[in-house]
C-alpha atoms as a PDB file:
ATOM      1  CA  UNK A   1     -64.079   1.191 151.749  1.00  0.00           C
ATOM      2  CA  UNK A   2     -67.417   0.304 150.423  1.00  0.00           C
ATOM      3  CA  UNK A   3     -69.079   3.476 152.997  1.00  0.00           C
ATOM      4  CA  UNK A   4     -66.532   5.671 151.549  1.00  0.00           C
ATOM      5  CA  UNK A   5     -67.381   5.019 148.447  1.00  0.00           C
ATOM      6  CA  UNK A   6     -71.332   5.099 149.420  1.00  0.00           C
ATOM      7  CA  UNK A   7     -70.632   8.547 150.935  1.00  0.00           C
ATOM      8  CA  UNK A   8     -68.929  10.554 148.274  1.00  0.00           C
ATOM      9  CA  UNK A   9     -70.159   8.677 145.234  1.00  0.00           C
ATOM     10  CA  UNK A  10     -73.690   6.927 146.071  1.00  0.00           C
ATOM     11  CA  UNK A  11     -72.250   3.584 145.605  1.00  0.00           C
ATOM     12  CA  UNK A  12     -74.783   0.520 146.429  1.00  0.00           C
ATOM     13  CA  UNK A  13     -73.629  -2.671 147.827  1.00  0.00           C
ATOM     14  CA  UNK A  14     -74.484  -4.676 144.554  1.00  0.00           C
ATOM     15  CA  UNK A  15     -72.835  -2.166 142.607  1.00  0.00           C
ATOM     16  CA  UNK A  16     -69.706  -2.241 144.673  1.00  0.00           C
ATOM     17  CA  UNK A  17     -69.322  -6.176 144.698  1.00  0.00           C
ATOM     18  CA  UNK A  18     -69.707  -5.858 140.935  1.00  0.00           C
ATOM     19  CA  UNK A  19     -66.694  -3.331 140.652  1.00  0.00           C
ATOM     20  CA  UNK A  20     -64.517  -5.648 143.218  1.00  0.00           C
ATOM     21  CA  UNK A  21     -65.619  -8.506 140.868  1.00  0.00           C
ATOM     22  CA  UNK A  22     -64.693  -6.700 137.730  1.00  0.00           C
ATOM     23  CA  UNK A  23     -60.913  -5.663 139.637  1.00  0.00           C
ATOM     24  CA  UNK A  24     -60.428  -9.356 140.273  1.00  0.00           C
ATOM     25  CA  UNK A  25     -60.999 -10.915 136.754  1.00  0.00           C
ATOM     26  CA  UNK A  26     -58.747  -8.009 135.120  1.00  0.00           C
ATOM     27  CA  UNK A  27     -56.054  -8.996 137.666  1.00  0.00           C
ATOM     28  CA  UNK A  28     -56.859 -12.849 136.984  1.00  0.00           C
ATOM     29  CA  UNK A  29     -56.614 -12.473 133.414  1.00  0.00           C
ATOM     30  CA  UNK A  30     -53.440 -10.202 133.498  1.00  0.00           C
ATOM     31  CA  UNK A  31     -51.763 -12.936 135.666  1.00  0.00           C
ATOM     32  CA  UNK A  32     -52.476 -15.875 133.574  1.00  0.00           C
ATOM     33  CA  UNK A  33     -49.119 -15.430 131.485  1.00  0.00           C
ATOM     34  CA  UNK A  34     -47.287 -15.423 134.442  1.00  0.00           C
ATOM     35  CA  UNK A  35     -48.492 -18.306 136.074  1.00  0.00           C
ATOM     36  CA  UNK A  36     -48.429 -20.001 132.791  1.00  0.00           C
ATOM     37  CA  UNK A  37     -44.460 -19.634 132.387  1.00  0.00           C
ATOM     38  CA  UNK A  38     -43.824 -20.613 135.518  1.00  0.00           C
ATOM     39  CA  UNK A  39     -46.136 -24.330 135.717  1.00  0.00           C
ATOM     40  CA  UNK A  40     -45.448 -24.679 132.209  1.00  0.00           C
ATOM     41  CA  UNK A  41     -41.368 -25.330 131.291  1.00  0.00           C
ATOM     42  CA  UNK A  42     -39.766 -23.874 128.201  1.00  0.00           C
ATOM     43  CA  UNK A  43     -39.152 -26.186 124.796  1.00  0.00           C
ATOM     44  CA  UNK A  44     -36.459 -25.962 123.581  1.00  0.00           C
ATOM     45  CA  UNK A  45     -36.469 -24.460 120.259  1.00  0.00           C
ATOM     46  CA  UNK A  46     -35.157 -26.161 117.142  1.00  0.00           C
ATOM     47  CA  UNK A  47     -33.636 -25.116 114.226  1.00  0.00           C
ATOM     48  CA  UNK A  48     -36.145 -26.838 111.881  1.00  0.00           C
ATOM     49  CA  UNK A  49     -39.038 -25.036 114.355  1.00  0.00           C
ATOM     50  CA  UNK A  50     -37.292 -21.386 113.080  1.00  0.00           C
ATOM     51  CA  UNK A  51     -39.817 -19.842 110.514  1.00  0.00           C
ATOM     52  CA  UNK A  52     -37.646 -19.498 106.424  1.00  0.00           C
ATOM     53  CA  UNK A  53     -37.920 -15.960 106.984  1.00  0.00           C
ATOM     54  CA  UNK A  54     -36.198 -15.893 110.743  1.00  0.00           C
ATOM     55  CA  UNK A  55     -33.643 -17.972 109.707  1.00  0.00           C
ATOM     56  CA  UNK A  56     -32.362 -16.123 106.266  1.00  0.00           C
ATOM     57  CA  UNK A  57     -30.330 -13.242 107.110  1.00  0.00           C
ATOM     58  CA  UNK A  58     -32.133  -9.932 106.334  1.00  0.00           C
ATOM     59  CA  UNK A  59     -30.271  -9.144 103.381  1.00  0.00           C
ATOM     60  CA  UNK A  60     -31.117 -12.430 101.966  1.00  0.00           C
ATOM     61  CA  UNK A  61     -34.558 -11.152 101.073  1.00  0.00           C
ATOM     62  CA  UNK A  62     -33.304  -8.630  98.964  1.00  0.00           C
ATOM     63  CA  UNK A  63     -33.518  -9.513  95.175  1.00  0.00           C
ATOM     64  CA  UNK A  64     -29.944 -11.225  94.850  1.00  0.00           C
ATOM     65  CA  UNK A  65     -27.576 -10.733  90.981  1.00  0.00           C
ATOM     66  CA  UNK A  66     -26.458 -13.728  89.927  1.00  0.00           C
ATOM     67  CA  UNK A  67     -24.168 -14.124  87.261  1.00  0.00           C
ATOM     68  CA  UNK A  68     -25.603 -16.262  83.655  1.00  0.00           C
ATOM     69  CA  UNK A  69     -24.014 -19.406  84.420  1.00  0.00           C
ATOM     70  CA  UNK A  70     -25.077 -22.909  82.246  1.00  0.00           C
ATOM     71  CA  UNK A  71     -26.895 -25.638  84.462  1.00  0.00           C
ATOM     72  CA  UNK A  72     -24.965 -28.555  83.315  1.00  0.00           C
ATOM     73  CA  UNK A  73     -27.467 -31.742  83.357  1.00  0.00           C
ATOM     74  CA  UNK A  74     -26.337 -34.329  84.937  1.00  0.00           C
ATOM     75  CA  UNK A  75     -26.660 -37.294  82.839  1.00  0.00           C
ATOM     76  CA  UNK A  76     -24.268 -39.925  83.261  1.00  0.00           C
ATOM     77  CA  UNK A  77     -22.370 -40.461  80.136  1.00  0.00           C
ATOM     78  CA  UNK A  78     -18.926 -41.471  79.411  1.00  0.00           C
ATOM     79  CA  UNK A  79     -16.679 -38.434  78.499  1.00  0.00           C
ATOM     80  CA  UNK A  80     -13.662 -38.785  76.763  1.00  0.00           C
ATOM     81  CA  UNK A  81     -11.656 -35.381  75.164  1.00  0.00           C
ATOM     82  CA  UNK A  82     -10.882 -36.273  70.972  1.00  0.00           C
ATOM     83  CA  UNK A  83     -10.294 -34.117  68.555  1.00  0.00           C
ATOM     84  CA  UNK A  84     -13.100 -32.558  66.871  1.00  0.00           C
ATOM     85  CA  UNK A  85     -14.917 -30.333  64.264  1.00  0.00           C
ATOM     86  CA  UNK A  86     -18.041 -28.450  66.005  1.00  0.00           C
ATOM     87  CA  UNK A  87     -19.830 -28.316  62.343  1.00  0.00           C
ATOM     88  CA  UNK A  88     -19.835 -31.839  61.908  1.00  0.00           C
ATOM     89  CA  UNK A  89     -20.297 -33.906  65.188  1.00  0.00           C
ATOM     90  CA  UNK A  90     -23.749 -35.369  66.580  1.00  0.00           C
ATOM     91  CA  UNK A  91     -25.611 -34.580  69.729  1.00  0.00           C
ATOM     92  CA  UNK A  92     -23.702 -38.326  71.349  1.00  0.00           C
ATOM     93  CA  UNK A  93     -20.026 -36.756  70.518  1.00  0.00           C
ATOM     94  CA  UNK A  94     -21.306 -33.554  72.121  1.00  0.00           C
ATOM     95  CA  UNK A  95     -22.261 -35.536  75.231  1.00  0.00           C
ATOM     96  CA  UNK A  96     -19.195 -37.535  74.961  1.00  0.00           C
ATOM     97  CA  UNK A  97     -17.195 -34.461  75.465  1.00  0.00           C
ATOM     98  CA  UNK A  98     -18.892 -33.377  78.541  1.00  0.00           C
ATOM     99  CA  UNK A  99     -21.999 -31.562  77.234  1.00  0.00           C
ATOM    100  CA  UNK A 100     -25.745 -32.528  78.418  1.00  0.00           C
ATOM    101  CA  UNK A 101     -28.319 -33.612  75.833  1.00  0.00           C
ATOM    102  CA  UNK A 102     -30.166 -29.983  75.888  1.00  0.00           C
ATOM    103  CA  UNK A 103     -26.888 -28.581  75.425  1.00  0.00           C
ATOM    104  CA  UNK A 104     -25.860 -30.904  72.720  1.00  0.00           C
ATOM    105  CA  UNK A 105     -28.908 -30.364  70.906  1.00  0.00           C
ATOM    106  CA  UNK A 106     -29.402 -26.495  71.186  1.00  0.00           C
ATOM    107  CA  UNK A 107     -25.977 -26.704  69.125  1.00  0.00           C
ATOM    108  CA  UNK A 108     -27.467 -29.120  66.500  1.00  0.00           C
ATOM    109  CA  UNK A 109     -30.287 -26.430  65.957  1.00  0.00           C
ATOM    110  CA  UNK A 110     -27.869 -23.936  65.826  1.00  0.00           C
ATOM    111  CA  UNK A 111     -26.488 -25.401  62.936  1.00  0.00           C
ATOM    112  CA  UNK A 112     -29.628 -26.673  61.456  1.00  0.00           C
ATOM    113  CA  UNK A 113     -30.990 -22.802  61.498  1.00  0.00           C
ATOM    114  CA  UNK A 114     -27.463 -22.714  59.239  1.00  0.00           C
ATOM    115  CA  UNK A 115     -24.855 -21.457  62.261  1.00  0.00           C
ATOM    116  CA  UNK A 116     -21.211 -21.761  61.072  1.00  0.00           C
ATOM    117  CA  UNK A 117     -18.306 -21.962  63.289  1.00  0.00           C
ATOM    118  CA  UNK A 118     -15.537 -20.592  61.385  1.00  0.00           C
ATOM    119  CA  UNK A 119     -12.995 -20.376  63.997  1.00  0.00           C
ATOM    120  CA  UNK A 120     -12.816 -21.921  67.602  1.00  0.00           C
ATOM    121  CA  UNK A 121     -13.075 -18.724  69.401  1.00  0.00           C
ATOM    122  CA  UNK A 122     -16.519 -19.279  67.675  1.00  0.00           C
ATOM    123  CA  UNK A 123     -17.712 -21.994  70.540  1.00  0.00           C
ATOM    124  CA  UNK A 124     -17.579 -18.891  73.166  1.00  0.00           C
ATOM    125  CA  UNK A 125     -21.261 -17.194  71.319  1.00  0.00           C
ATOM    126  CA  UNK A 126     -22.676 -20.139  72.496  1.00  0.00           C
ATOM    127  CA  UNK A 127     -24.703 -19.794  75.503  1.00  0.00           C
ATOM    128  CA  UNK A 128     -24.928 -23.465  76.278  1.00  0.00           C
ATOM    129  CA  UNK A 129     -21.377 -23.804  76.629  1.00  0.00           C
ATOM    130  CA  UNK A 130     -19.424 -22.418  79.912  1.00  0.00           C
ATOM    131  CA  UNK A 131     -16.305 -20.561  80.362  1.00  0.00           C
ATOM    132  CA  UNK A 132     -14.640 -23.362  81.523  1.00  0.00           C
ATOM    133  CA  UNK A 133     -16.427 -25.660  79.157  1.00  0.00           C
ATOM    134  CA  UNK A 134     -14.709 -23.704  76.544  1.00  0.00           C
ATOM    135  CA  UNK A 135     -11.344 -23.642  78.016  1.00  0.00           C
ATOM    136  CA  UNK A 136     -11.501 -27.065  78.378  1.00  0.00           C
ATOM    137  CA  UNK A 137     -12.844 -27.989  74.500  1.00  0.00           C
ATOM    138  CA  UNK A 138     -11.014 -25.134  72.565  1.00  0.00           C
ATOM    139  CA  UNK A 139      -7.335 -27.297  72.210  1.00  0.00           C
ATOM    140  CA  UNK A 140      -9.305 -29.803  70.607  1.00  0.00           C
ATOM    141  CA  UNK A 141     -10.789 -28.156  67.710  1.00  0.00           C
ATOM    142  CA  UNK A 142     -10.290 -28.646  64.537  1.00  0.00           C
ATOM    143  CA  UNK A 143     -12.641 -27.177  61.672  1.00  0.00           C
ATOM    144  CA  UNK A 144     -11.965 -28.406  58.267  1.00  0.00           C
ATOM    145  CA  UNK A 145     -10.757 -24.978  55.876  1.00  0.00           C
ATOM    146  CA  UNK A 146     -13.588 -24.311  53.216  1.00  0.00           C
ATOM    147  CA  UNK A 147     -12.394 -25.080  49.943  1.00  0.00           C
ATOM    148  CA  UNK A 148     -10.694 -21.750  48.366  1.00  0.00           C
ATOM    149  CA  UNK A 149     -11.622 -19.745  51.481  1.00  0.00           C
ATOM    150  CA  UNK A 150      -9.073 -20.662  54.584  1.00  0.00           C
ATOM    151  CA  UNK A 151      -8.968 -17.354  56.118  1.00  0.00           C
ATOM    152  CA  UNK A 152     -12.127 -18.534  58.491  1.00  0.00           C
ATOM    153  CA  UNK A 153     -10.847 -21.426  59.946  1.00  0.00           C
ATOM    154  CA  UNK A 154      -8.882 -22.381  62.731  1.00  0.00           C
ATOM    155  CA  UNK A 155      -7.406 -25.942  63.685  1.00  0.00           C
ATOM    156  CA  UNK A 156      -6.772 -26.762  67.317  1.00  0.00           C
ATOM    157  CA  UNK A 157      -6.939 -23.371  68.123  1.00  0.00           C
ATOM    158  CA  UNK A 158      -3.804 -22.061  65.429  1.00  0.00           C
ATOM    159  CA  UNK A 159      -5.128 -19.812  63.043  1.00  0.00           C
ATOM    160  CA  UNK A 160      -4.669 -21.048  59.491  1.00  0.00           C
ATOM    161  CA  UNK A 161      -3.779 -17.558  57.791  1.00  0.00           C
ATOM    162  CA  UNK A 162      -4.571 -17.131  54.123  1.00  0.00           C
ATOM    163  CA  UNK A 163      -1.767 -16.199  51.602  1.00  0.00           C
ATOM    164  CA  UNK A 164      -2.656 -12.908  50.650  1.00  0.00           C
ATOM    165  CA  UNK A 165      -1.839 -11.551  46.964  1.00  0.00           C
ATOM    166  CA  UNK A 166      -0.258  -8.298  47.335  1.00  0.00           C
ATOM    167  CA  UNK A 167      -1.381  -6.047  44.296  1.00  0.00           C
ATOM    168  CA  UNK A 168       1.339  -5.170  42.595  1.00  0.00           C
ATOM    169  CA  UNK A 169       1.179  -1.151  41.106  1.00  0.00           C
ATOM    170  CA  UNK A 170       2.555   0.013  38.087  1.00  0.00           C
ATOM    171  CA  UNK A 171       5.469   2.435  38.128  1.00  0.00           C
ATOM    172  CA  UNK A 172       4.406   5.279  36.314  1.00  0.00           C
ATOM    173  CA  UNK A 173       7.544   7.627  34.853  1.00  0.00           C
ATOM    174  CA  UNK A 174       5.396  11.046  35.369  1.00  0.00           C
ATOM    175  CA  UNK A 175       7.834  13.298  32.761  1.00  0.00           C
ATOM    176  CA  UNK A 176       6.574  11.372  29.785  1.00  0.00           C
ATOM    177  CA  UNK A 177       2.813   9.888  30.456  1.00  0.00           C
ATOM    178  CA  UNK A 178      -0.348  10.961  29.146  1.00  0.00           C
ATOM    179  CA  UNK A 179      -3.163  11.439  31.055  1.00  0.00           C
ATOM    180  CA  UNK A 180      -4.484   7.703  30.320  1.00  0.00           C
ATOM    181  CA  UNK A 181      -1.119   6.479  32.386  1.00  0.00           C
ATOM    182  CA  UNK A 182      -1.426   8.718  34.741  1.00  0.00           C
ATOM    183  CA  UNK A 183      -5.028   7.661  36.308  1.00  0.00           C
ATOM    184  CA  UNK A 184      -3.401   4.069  36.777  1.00  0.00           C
ATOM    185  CA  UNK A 185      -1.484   5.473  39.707  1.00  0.00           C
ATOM    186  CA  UNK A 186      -4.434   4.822  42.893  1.00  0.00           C
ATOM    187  CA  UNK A 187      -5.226   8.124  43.914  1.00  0.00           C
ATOM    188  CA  UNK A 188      -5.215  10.294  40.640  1.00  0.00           C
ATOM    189  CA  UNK A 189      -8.342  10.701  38.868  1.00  0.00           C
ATOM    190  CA  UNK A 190      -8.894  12.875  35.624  1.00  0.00           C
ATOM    191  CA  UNK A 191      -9.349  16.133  37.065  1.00  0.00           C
ATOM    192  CA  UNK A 192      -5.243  15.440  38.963  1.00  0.00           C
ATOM    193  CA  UNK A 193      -4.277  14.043  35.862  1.00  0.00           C
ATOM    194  CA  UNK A 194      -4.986  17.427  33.847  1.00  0.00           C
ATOM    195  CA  UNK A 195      -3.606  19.406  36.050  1.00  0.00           C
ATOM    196  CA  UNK A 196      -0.287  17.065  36.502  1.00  0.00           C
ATOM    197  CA  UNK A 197       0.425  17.545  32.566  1.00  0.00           C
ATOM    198  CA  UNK A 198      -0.155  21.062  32.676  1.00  0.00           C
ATOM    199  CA  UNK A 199       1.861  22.156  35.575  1.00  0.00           C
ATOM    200  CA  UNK A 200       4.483  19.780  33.810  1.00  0.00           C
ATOM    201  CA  UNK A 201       4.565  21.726  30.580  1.00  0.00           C
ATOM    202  CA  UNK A 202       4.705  25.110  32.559  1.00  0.00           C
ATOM    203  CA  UNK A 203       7.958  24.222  34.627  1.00  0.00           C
ATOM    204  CA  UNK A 204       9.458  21.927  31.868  1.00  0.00           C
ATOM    205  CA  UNK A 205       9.764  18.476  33.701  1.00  0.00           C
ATOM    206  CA  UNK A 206       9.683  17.755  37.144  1.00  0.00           C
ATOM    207  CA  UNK A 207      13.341  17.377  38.364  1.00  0.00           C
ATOM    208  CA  UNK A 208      12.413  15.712  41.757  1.00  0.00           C
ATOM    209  CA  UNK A 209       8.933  13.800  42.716  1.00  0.00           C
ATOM    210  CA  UNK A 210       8.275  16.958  45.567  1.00  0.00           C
ATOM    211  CA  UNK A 211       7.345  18.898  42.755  1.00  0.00           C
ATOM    212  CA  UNK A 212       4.078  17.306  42.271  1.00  0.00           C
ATOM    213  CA  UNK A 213       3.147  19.094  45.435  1.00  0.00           C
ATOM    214  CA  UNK A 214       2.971  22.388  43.692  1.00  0.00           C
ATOM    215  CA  UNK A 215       0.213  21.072  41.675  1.00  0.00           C
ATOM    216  CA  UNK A 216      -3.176  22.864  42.544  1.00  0.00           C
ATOM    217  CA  UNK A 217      -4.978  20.328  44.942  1.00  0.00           C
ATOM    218  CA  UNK A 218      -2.331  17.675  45.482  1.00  0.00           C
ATOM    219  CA  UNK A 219      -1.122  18.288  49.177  1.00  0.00           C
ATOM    220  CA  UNK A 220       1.162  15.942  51.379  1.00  0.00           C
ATOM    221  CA  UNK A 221      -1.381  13.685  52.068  1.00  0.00           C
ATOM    222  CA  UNK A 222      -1.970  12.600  48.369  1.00  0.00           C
ATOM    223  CA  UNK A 223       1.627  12.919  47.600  1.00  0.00           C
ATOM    224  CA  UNK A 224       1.972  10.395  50.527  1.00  0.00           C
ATOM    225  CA  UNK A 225      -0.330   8.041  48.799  1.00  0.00           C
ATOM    226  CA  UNK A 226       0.838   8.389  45.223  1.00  0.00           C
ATOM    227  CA  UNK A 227       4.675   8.574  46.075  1.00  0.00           C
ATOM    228  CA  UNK A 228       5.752   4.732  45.869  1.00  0.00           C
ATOM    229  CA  UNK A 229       3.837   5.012  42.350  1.00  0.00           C
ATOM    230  CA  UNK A 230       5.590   6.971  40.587  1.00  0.00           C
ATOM    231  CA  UNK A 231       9.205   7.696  39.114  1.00  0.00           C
ATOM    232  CA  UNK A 232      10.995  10.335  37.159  1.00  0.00           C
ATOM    233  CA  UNK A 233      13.213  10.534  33.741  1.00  0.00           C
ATOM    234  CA  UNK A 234      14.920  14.054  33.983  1.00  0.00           C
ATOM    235  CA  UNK A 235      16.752  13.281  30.611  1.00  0.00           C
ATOM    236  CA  UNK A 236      14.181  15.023  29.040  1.00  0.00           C
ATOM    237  CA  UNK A 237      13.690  18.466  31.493  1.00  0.00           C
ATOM    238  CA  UNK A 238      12.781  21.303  28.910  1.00  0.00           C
ATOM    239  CA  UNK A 239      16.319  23.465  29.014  1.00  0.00           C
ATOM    240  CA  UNK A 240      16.099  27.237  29.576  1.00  0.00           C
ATOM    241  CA  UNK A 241      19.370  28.978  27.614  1.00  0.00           C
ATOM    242  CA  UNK A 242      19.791  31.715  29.877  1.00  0.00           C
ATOM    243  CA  UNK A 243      22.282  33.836  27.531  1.00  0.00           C
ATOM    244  CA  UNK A 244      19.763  33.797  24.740  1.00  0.00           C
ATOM    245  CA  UNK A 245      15.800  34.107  26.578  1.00  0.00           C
ATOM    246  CA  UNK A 246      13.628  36.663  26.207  1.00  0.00           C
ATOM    247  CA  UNK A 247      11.900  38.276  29.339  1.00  0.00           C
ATOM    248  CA  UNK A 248       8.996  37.002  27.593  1.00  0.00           C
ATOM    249  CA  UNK A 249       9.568  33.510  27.098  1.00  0.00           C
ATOM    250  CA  UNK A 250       9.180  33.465  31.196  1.00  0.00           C
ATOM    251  CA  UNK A 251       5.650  34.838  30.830  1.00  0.00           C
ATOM    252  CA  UNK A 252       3.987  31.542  32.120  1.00  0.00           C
ATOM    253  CA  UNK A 253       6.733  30.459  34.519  1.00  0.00           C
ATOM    254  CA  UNK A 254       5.812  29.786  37.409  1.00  0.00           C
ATOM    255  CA  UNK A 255       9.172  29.534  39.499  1.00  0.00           C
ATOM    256  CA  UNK A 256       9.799  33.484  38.156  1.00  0.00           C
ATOM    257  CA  UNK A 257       8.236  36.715  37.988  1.00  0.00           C
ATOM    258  CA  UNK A 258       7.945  39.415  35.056  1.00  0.00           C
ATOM    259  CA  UNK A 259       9.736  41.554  36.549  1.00  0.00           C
ATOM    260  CA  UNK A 260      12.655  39.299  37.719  1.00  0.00           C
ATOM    261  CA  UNK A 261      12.714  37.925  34.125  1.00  0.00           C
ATOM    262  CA  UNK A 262      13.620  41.119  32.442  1.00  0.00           C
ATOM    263  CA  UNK A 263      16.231  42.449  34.911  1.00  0.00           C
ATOM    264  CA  UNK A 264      18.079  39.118  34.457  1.00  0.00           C
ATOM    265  CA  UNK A 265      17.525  39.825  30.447  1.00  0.00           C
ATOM    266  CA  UNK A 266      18.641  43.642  30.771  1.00  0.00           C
ATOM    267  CA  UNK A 267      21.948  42.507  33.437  1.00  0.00           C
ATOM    268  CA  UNK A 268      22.849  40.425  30.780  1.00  0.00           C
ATOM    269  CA  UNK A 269      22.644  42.856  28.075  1.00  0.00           C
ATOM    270  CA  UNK A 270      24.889  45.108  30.004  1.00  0.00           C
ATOM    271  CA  UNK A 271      27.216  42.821  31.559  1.00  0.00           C
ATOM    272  CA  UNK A 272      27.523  39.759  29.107  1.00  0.00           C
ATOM    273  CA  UNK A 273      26.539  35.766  29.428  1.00  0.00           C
ATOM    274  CA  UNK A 274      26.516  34.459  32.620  1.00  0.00           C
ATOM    275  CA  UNK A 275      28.871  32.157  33.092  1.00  0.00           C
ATOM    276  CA  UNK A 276      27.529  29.894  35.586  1.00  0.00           C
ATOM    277  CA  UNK A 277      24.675  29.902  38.467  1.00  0.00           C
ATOM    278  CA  UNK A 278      26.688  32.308  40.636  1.00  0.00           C
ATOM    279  CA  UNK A 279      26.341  35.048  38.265  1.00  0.00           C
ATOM    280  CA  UNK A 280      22.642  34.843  38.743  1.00  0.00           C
ATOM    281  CA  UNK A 281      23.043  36.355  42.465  1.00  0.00           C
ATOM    282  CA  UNK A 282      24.563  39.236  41.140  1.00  0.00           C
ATOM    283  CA  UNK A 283      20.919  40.161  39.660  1.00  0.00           C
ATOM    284  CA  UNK A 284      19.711  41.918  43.147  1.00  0.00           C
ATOM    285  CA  UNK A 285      16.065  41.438  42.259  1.00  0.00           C
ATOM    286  CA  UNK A 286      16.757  37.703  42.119  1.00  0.00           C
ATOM    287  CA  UNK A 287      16.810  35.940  45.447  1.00  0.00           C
ATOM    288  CA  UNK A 288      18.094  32.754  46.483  1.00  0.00           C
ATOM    289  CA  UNK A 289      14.809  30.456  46.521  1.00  0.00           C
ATOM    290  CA  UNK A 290      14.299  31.863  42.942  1.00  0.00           C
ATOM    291  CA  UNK A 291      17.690  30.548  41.666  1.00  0.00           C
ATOM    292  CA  UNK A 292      17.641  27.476  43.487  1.00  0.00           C
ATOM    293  CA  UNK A 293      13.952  26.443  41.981  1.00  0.00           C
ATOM    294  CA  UNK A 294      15.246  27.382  38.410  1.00  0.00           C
ATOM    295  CA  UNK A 295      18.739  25.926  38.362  1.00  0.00           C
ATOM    296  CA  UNK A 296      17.671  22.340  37.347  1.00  0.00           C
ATOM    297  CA  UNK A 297      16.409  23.844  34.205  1.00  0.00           C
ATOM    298  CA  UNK A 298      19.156  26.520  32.858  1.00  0.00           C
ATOM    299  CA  UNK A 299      21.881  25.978  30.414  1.00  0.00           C
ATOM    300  CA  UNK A 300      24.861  28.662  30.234  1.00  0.00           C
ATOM    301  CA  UNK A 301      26.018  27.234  26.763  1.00  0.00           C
END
């Protein structure tokens, strides 16, 4: 080996034993794990030897969402459920009823900074106090009503309703007010008011409240509102004597047009008095809705 080596590459003896030497302390060194497993036994490993970060599960590392919950201290104290009012008791009743002493007193500052419970639902804004704290306390409060002002409060958990005063509206008879009556009804200001009287005059009385419709501005919505307000007195509708008008005196009517007003004047004229509504039909320029709208108001005497 070492001649062959001297013959193609012009290796010396000292520089061949210094190769072989080299070979043999790689191969020593590569061998030492080997031998090592073999003279040396394996330990058994422990579960206390396992690094934290071997032992958690991989997803354990990830940043983990916990719900808020309240750390409840753990002081020994005697608990006992009474009933009580949560804007009156001490820091020792708080504990008492299961609460921990920085519980207790972040509610005492709560109320020093002038926090109110008004109601027992009110305990559940609290942050120191627990769902199931809550469930637990709420049957046992009791919160003393505010003098003149009960709508706020609750006792063990009943709601103490206030007596409301229902405002009572005046009835307003729309035929005969002025325009000072008629801004009592909710919903009618001066400007409706006006218009109310003057649409009045024009028709001579409203004969049913649906009327007040066909004043400018007052749709079904503010009829809607006013309706339960007002009433009507037809005794006093403004007659129309049909055997003895004028075309003319219909001039601001609204329910009738010129031209409908004179042909009932001239059929008249021609055929005599009508007699009754029926002998208004036999005007052809008359239609139906027209006679219907003015029947309330004519008078065949």
């Amino acid at each position: 080996m070492r001649k062959l080596l001297n013959t193609y590459f012009g290796i010396s003896r000292s520089e061949y034993n210094g190769m072989l030497a080299l070979v043999l302390l790689i191969a020593g060194i590569a061998a030492i794990p080997k031998v090592y497993e073999i003279m040396v036994p394996a330990r058994k490993t422990k579960d206390h030897d396992i690094p934290v970060a071997i032992k958690m599960p991989a997803n354990s590392r990830e940043k983990r969402h916990y719900p808020r919950k309240v750390v409840e201290d753990h002081i020994k104290i005697r608990q006992e459920l009474f009933v009580f009012d949560p804007n009156t008791i001490g820091i020792e009743e708080w504990q008492s009823l299961g609460l921990s002493a920085r519980q207790s007193a972040a509610i005492i500052n709560y109320r020093k900074k002038g926090g109110k419970f008004r109601k027992a639902e009110d305990l559940q804004k609290m942050y120191t106090i627990s769902d199931e704290m809550y469930k637990r306390l709420f049957p046992y409060v009791s919160i003393e009503p505010k003098p003149g002002n009960a709508a706020f409060y609750v006792k063990r958990g009943d709601a103490v309703k206030p007596e409301h005063k229902k405002h009572v509206l005046n009835i307003i008879e729309v035929n005969h007010a002025d325009s000072t009556a008629l801004v009592e009804i909710k919903g009618i200001g001066p400007g409706f008011a006006s218009r109310i009287i003057k649409y009045r005059e024009r028709i001579g009385g409203f004969h049913k409240k649906e009327q007040l419709m066909e004043v400018f501005g007052l749709d079904s919505l503010k009829f809607k509102e006013i309706n339960s307000q007002v009433s009507l007195d037809t005794a006093g509708l403004k007659k129309i004597y049909i055997n003895a008008v004028l075309a003319g005196d219909f001039k601001n009517h609204p329910y009738i047009k010129y031209k409908q007003a004179n042909a009932l004047v001239q059929y008249r004229k021609q055929h005599g008095d009508y007699r009754n509504i029926a002998d208004l039909s036999k005007v052809l320029i008359l239609d139906a809705e027209t006679i219907n709208r003015l029947a309330p108001y004519l008078n065949f005497k």
